[in-house]
C-alpha atoms as a PDB file:
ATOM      1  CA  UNK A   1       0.000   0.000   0.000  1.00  0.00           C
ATOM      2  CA  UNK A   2       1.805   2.763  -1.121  1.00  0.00           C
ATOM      3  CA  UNK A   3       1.531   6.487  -0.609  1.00  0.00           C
ATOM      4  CA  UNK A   4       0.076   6.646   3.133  1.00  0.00           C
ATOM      5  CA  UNK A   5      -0.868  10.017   4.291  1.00  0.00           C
ATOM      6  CA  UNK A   6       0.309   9.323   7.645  1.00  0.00           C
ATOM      7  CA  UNK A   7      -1.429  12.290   8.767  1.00  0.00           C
ATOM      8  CA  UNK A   8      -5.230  11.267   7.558  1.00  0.00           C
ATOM      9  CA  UNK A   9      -7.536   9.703  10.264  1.00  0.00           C
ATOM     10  CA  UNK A  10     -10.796   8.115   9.225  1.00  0.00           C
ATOM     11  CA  UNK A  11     -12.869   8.168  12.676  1.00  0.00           C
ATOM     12  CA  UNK A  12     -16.064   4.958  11.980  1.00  0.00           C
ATOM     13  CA  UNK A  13     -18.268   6.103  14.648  1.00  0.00           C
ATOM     14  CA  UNK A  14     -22.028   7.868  14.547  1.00  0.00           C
ATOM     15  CA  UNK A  15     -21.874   9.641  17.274  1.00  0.00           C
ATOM     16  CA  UNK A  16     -22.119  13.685  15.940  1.00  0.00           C
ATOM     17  CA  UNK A  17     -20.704  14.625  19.553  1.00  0.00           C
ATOM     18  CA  UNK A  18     -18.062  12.510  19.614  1.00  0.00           C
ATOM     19  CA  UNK A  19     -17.172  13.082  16.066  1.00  0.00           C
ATOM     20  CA  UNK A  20     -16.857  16.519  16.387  1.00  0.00           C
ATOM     21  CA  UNK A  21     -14.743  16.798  19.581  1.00  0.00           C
ATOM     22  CA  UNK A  22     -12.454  14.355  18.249  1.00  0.00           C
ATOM     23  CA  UNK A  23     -12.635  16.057  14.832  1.00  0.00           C
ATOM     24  CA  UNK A  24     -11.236  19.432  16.322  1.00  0.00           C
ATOM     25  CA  UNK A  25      -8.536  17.603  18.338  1.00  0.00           C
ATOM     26  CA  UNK A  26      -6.857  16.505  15.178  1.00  0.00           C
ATOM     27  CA  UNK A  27      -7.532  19.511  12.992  1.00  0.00           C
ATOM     28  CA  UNK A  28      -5.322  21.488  16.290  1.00  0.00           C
ATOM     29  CA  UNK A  29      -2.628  18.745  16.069  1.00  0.00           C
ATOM     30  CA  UNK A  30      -2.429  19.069  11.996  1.00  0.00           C
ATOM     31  CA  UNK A  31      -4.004  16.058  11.469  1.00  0.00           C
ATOM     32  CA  UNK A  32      -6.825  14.991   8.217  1.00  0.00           C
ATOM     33  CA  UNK A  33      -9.979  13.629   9.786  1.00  0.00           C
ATOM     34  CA  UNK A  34     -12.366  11.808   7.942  1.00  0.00           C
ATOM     35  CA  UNK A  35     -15.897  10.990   9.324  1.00  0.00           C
ATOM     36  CA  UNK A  36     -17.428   7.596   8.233  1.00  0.00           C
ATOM     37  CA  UNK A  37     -20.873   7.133  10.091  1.00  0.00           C
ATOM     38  CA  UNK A  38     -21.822   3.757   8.282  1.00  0.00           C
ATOM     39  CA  UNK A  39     -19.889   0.581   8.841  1.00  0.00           C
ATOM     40  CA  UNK A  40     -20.647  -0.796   5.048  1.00  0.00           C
ATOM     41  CA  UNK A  41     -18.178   1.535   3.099  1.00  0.00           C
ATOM     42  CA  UNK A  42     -15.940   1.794   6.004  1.00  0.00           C
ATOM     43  CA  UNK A  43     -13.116  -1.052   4.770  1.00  0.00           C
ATOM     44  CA  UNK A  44     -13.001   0.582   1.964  1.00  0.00           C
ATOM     45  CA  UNK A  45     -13.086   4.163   2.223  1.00  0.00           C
ATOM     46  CA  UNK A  46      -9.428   2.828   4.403  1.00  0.00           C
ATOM     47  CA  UNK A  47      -8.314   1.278   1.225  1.00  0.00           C
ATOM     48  CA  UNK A  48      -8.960   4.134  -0.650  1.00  0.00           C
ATOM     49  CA  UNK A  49      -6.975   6.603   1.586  1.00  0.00           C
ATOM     50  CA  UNK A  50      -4.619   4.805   2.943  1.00  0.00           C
ATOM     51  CA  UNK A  51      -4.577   7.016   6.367  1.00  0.00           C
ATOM     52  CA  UNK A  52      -2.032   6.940   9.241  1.00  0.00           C
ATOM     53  CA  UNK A  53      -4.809   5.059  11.735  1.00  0.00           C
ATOM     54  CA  UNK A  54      -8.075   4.603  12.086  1.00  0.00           C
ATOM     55  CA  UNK A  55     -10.624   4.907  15.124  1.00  0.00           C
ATOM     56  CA  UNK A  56     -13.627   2.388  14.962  1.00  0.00           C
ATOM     57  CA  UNK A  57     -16.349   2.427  17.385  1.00  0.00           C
ATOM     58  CA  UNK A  58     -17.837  -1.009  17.783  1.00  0.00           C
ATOM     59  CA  UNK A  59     -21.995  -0.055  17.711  1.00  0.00           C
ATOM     60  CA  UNK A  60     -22.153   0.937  14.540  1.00  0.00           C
ATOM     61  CA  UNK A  61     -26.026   1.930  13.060  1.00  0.00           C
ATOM     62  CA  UNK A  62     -25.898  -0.558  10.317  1.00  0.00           C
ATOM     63  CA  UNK A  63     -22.845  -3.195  10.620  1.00  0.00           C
ATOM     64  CA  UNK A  64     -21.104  -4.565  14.028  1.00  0.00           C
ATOM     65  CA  UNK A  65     -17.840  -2.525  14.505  1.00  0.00           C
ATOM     66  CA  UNK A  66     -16.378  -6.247  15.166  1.00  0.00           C
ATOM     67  CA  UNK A  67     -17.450  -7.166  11.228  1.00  0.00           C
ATOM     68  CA  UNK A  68     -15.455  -3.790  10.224  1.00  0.00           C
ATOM     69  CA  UNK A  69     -12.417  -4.602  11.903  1.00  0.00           C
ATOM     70  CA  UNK A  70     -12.291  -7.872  10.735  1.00  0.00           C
ATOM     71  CA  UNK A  71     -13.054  -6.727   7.003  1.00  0.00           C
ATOM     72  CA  UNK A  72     -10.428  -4.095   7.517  1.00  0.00           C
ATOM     73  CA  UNK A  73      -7.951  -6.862   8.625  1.00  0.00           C
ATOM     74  CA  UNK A  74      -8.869  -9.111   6.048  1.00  0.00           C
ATOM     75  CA  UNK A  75      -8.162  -6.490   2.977  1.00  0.00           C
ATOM     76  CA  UNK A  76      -4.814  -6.956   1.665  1.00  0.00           C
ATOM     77  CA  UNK A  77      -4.529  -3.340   1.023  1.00  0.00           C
ATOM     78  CA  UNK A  78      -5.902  -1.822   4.385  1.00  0.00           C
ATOM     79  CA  UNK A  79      -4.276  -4.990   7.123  1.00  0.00           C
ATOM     80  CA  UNK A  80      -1.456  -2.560   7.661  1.00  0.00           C
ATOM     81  CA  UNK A  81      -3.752   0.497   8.601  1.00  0.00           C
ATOM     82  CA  UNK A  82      -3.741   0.334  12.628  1.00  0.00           C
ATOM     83  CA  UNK A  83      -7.320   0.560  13.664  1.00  0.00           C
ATOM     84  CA  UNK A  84      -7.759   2.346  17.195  1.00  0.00           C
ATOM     85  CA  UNK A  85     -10.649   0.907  19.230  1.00  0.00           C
ATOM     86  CA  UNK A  86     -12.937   4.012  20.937  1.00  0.00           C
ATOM     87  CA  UNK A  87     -15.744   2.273  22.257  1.00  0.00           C
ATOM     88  CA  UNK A  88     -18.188   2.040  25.311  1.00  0.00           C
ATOM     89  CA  UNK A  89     -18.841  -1.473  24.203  1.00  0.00           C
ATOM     90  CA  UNK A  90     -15.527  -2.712  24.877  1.00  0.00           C
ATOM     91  CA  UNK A  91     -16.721  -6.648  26.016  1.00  0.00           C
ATOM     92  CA  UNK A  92     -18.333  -7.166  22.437  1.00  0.00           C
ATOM     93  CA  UNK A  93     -14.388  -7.317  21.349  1.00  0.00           C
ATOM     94  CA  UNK A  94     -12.915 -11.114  21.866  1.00  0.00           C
ATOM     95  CA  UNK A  95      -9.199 -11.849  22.012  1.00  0.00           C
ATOM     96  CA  UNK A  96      -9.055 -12.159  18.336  1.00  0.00           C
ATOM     97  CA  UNK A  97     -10.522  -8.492  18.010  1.00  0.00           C
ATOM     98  CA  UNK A  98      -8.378  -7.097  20.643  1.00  0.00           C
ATOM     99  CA  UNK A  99      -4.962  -9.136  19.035  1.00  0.00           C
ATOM    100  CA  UNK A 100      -6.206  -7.323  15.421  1.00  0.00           C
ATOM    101  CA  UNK A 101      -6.572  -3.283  17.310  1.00  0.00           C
ATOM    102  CA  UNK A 102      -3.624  -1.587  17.633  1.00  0.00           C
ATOM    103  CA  UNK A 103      -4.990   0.033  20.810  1.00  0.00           C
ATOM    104  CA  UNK A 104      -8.462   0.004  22.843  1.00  0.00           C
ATOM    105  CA  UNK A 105      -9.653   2.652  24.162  1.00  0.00           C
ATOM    106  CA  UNK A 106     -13.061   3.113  26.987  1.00  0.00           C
ATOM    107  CA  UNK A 107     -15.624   5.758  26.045  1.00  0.00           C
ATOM    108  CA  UNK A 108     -16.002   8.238  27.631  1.00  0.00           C
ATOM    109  CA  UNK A 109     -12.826   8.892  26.472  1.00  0.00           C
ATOM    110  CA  UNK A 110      -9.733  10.323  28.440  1.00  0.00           C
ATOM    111  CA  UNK A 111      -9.037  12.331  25.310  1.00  0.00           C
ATOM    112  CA  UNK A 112      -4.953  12.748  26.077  1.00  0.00           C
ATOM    113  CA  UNK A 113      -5.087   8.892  26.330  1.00  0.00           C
ATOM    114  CA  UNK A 114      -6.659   8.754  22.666  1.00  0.00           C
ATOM    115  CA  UNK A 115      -4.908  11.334  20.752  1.00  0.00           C
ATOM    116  CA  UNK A 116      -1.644   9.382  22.407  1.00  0.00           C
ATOM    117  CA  UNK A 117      -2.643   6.258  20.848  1.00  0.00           C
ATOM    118  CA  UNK A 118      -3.676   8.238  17.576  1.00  0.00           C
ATOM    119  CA  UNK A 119      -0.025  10.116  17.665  1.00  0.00           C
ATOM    120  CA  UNK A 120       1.323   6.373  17.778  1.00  0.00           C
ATOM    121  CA  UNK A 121      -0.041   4.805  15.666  1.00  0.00           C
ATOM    122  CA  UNK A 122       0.239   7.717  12.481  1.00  0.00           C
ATOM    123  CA  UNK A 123       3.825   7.099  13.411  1.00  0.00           C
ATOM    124  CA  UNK A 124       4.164   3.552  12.797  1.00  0.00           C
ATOM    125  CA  UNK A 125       6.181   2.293   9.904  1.00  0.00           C
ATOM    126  CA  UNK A 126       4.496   0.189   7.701  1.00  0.00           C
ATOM    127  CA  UNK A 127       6.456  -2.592   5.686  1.00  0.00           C
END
C-alpha cells in the first residue's frame, strides 16, 4: 500500500458529539480527519486513503464494529492500517478483536489517552 498520508484519520463512529470533539482535536494537532458514520463503506473508504490510523467504534447503526475490523484486517490493502478501538462497548471485542486493534480505548474517552494512541499509531512504519 503505497503512498500513506500518515497524517489522515478516518474516525467509523455515529456519534455527531463525539465526532466533532475528536474532529477538532486533530484539525489542532495538523491532522486529516475523515468521518465515516456507516460501517458498510468503512473497509473501503481505508483502502482508498490509505490514512495513518483509524478509530472504529464497535456499535455501529448498520454493521457490528467487530465485522469492520475484521473486514479491515482481512483487505490486503488496508491490514497494515492500525485501527484504534474508541468504544463504550468494549466486552463485544474477543481476544481475536483485541490481538487485530492496535490500541483500545473506553468511552467516555480520556481524550490525552486517545490522541496518544492516535499520535502512535500515524507514526508507525508500515512494511
Amino acid at each position: 500500500m503505497a503512498d500513506w498520508n500518515l497524517k489522515r484519520v478516518v474516525v467509523i463512529d455515529n456519534d455527531s458529539d463525539f465526532d466533532e470533539n475528536l474532529t477538532r482535536r486533530l484539525r489542532e494537532r495538523g491532522y486529516e480527519p475523515m468521518i465515516v458514520r456507516r460501517g458498510a463503506q468503512a473497509a473501503k473508504v481505508v483502502k482508498d486513503n490509505k490514512p495513518g490510523a483509524v478509530v472504529l467504534e464497535l456499535a455501529l447503526p448498520d454493521r457490528d464494529g467487530r465485522q469492520v475490523l475484521k473486514e479491515i484486517k482481512d483487505d490486503w490493502d488496508a491490514k497494515k492500517v492500525p485501527v484504534i478501538v474508541a468504544s463504550g462497548y468494549l466486552s463485544r471485542l474477543d481476544a481475536a478483536g483485541r490481538e487485530q486493534a492496535e490500541a483500545v480505548v473506553s468511552k467516555p474517552v480520556d481524550w490525552d489517552i486517545l490522541m496518544s494512541r492516535i499520535y502512535a499509531a500515524c507514526g508507525k512504519k508500515r512494511d
